[in-house]
C-alpha atoms as a PDB file:
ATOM      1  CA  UNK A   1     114.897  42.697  88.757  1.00  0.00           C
ATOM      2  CA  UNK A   2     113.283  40.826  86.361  1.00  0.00           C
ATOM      3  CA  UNK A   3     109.561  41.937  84.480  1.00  0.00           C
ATOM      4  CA  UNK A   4     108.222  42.069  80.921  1.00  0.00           C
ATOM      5  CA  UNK A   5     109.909  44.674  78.866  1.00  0.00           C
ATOM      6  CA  UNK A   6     106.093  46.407  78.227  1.00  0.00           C
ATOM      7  CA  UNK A   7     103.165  45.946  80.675  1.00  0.00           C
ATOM      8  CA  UNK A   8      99.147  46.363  79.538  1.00  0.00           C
ATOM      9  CA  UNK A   9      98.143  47.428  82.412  1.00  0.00           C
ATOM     10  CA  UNK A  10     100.296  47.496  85.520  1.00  0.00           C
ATOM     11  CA  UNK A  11      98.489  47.089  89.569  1.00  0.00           C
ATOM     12  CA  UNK A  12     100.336  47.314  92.234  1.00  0.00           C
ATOM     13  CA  UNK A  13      98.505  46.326  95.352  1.00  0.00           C
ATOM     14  CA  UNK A  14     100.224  47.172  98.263  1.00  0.00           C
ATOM     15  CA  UNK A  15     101.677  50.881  97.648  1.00  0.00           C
ATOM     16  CA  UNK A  16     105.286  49.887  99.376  1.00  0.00           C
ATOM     17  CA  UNK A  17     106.675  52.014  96.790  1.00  0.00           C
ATOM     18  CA  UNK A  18     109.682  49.740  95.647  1.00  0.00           C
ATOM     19  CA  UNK A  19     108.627  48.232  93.023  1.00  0.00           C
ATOM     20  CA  UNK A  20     106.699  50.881  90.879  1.00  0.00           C
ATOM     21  CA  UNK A  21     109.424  53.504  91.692  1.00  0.00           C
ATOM     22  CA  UNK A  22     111.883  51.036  89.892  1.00  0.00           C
ATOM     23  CA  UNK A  23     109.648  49.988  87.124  1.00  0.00           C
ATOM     24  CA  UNK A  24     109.388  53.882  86.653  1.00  0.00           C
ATOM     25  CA  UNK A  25     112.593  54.856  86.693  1.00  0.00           C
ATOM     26  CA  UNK A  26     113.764  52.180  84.289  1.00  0.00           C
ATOM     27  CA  UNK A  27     111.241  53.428  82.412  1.00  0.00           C
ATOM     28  CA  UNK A  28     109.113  50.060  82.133  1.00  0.00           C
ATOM     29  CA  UNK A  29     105.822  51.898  82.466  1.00  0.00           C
ATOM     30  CA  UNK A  30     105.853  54.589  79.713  1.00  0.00           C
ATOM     31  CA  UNK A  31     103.214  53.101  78.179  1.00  0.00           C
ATOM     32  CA  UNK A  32     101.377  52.272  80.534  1.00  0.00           C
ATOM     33  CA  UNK A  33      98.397  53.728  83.165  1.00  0.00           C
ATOM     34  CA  UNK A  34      99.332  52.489  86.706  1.00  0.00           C
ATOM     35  CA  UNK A  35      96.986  51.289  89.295  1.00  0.00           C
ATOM     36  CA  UNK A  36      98.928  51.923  92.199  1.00  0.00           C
ATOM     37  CA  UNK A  37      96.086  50.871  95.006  1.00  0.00           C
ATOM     38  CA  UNK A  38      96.182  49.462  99.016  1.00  0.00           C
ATOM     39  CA  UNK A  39      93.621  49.556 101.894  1.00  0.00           C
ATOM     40  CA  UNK A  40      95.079  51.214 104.491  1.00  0.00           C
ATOM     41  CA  UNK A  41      93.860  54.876 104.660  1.00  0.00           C
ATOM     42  CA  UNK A  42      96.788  56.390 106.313  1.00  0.00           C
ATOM     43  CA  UNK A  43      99.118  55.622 103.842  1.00  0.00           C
ATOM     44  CA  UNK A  44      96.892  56.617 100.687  1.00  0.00           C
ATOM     45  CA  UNK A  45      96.105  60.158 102.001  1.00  0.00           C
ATOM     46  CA  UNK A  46      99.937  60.463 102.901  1.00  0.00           C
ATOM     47  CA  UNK A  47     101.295  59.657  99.144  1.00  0.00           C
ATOM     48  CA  UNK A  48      98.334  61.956  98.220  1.00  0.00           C
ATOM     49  CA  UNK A  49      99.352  64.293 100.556  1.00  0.00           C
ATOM     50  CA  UNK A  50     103.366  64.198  99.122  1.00  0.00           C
ATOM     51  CA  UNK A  51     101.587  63.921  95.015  1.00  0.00           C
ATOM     52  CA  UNK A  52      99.729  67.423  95.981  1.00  0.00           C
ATOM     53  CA  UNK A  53     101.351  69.344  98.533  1.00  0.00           C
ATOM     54  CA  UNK A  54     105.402  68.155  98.687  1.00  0.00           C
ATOM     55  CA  UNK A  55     106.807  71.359 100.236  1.00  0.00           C
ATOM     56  CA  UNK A  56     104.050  71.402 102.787  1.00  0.00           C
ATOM     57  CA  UNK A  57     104.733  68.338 103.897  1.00  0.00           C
ATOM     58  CA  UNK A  58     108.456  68.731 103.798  1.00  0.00           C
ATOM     59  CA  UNK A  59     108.061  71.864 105.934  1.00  0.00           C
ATOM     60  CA  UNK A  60     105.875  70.069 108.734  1.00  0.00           C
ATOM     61  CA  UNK A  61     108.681  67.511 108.745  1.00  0.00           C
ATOM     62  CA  UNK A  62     111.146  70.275 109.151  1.00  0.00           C
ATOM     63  CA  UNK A  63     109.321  71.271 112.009  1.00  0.00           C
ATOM     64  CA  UNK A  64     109.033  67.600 113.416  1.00  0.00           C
ATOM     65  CA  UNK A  65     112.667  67.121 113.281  1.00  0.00           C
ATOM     66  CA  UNK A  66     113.315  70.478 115.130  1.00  0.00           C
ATOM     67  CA  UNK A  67     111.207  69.315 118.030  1.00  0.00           C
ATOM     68  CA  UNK A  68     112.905  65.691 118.289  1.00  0.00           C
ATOM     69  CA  UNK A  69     116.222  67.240 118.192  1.00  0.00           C
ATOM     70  CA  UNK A  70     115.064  69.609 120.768  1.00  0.00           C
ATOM     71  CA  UNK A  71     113.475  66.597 123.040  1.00  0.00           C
ATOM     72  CA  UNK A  72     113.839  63.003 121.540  1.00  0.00           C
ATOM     73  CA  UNK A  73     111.596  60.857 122.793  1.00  0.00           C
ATOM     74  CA  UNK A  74     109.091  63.025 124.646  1.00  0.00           C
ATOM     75  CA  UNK A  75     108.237  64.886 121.069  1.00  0.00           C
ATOM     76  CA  UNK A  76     107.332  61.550 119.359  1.00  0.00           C
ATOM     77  CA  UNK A  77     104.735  60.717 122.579  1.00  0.00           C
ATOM     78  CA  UNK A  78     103.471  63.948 122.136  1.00  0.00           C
ATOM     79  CA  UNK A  79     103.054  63.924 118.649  1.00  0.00           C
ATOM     80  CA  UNK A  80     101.407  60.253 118.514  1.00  0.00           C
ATOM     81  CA  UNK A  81      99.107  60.765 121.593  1.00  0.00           C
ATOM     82  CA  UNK A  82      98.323  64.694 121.273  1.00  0.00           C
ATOM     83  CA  UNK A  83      97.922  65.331 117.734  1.00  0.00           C
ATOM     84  CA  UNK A  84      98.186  62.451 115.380  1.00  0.00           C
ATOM     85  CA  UNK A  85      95.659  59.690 117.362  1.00  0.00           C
ATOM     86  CA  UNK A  86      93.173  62.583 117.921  1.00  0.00           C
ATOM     87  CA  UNK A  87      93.175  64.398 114.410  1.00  0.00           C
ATOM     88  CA  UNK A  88      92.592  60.576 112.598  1.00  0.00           C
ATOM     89  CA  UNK A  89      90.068  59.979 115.610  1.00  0.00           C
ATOM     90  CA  UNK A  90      88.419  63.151 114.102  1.00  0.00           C
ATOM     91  CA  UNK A  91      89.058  62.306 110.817  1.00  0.00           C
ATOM     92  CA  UNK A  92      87.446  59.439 111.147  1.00  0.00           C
ATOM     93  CA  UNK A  93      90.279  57.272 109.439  1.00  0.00           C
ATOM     94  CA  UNK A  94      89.887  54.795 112.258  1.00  0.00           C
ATOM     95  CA  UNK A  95      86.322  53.797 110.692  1.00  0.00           C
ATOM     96  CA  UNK A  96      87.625  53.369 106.992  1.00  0.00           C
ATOM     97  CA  UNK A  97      86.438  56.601 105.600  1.00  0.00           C
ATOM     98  CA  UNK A  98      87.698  58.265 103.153  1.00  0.00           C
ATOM     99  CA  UNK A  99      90.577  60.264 104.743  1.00  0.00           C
ATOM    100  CA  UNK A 100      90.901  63.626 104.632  1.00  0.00           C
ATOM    101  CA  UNK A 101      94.611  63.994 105.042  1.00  0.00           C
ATOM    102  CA  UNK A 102      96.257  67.169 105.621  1.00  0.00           C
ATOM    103  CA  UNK A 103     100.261  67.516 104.733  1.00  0.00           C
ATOM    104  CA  UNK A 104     100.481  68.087 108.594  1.00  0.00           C
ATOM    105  CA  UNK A 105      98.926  65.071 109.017  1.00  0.00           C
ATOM    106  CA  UNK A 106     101.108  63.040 106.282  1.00  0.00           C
ATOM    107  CA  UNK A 107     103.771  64.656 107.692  1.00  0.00           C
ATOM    108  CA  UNK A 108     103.317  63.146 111.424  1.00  0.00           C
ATOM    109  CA  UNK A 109     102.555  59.883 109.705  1.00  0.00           C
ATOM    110  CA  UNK A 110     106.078  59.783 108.018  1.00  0.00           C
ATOM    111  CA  UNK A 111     107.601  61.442 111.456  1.00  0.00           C
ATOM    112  CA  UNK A 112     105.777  58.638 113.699  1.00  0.00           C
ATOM    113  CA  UNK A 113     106.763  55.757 110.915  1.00  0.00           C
ATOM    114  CA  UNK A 114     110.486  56.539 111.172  1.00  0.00           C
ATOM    115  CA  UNK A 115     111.179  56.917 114.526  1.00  0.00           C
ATOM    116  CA  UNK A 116     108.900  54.386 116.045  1.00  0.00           C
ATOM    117  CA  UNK A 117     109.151  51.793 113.980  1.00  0.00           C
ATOM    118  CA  UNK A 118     113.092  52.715 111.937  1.00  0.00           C
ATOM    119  CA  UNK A 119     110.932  52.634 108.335  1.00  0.00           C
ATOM    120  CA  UNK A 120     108.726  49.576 108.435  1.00  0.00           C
ATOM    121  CA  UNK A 121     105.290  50.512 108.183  1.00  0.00           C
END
């Protein structure tokens, strides 16, 4: 990948992760503050959500994968239509507020993301 050895100020709009986590690791951005922003709510509060709480969200995806193993595709309906929809309806995510994610939450978004859709948010 090409980039300028030393970046002023570095913005990344669209928080798909690739990028920045390669910049960072090749240690582009030492000296730098990153803006990493993007509009969609769900997947600011989950990278909050993974920033703050890691092992509680690696715990409710513990728990996730349990249940598919258990029963495949029934756990991921019941997850998207019994919990997930209805705690963002409450949330009020759906009407661009600020979200108030939960790791459970981020957790189900990751869950949902991967098995729905193989990765591709």
């Amino acid at each position: 990948m090409f980039c300028p050895k030393k970046f002023g100020t570095y913005f990344e709009p669209f928080v798909g992760g690739a990028v920045f986590f390669n910049l960072l690791r090749n240690k582009h951005l030492e000296e730098c503050d990153p803006k990493l922003l993007d509009t969609n709510f769900d997947v600011i509060g989950c990278y909050l959500q993974i920033r703050d709480h890691v092992e509680q969200v690696i715990d409710h995806l513990d728990q996730l994968e349990f249940g598919h193993r258990k029963t495949g595709d029934q756990h991921f309906y019941e997850i998207r239509d019994k919990k997930f929809n209805p705690l963002r309806k409450h949330l009020g995510i759906h009407q661009k507020q600020t979200p108030h994610y939960t790791p459970e939450l981020a957790a189900m978004l990751i869950y949902l993301n991967l098995t729905g859709f193989n990765g591709v948010f």
